[in-house]
Protein backbone atom coordinates (compact mmCIF):
# COMPACT_ATOMS: atom_id res chain seq x y z
CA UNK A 1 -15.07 -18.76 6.42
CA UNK A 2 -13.23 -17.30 3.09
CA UNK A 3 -11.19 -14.40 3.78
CA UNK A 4 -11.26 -11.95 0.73
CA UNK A 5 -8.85 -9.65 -0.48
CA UNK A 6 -9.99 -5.73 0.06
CA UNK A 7 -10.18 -3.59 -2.75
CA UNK A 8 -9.60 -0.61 -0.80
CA UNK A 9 -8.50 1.13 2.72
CA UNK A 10 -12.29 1.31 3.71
CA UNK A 11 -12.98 -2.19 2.92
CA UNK A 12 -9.60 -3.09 5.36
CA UNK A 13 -11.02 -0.92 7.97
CA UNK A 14 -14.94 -2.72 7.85
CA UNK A 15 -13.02 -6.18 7.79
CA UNK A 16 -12.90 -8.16 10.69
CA UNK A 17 -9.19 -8.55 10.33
CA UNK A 18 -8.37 -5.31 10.29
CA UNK A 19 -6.13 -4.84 13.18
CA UNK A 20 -3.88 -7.58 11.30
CA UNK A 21 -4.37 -5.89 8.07
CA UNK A 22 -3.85 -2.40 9.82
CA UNK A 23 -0.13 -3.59 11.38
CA UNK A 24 0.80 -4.93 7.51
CA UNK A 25 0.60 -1.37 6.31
CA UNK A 26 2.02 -0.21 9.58
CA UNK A 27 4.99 -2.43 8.33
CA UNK A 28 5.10 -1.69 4.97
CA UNK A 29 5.15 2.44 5.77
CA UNK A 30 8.09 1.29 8.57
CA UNK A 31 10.11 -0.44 5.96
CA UNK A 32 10.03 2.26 3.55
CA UNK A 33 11.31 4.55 5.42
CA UNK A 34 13.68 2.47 6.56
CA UNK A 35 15.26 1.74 3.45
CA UNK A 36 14.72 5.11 2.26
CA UNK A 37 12.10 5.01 -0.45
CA UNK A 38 9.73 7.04 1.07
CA UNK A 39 9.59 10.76 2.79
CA UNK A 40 7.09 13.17 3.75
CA UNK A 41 7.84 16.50 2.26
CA UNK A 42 6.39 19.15 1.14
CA UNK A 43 4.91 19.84 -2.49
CA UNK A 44 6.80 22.40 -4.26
CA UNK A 45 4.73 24.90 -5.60
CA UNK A 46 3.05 24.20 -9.02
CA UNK A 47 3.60 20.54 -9.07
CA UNK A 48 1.26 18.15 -8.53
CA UNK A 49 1.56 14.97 -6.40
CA UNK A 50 1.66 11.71 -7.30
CA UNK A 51 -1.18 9.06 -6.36
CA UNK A 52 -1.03 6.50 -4.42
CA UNK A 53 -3.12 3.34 -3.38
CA UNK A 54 -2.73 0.30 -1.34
CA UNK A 55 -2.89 -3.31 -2.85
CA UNK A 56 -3.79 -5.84 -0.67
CA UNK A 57 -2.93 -9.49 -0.81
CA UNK A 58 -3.50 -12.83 1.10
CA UNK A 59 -0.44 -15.01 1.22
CA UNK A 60 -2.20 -18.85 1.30
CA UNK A 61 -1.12 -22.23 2.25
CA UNK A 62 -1.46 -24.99 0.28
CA UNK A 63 -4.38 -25.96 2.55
CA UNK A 64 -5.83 -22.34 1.79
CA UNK A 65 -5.67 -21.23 5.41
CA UNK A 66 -3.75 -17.84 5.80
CA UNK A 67 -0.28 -17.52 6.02
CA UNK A 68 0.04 -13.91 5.89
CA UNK A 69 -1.53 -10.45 5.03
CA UNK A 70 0.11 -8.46 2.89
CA UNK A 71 -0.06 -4.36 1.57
CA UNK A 72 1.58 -2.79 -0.54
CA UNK A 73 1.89 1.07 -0.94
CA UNK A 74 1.90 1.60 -4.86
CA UNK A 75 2.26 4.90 -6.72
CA UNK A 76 -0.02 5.97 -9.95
CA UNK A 77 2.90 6.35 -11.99
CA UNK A 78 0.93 6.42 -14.91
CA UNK A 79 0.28 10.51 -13.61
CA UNK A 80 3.99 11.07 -14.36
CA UNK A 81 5.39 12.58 -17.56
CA UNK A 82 9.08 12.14 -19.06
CA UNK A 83 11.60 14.92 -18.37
CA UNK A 84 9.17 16.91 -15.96
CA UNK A 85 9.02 14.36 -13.08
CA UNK A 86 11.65 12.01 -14.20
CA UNK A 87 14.46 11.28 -16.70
């Protein structure tokens, strides 16, 4: 059976590997924090927040049987504008 790579968050949760799928993102969240890219705060007022959307990925063998899932949390940064959210 050929494993595709989701598009979005609902098509990780109707997959059948989601649990797997589910811990990657688990483990991507854990390691930003950890290495301090990422905080939850909260959104001063009249500022807007910046999207965000998971990218998933299937790492492959050479025989094309799965080595590993992969997500990665991505930000929109196309919503940003010079000298307002960054210099």
């Amino acid at each position: 059976m050929k494993v595709e790579e989701p598009t979005s968050f609902l098509e990780v949760v109707d997959s059948p590997s989601h649990k797997e799928r589910m811990d990657t993102m688990r483990d991507e969240m854990d390691s930003m924090v950890r290495i301090k890219v990422w905080a939850l705060v909260d959104l001063p007022p009249q500022h807007k927040f910046i999207g965000n959307k998971w990218v998933f990925k299937i790492k492959r063998q050479t025989d094309e049987s799965i080595d590993q899932f992969q997500a990665h949390l991505v930000a929109k940064d196309f919503t940003q504008i010079k000298g307002i959210y960054y210099e």
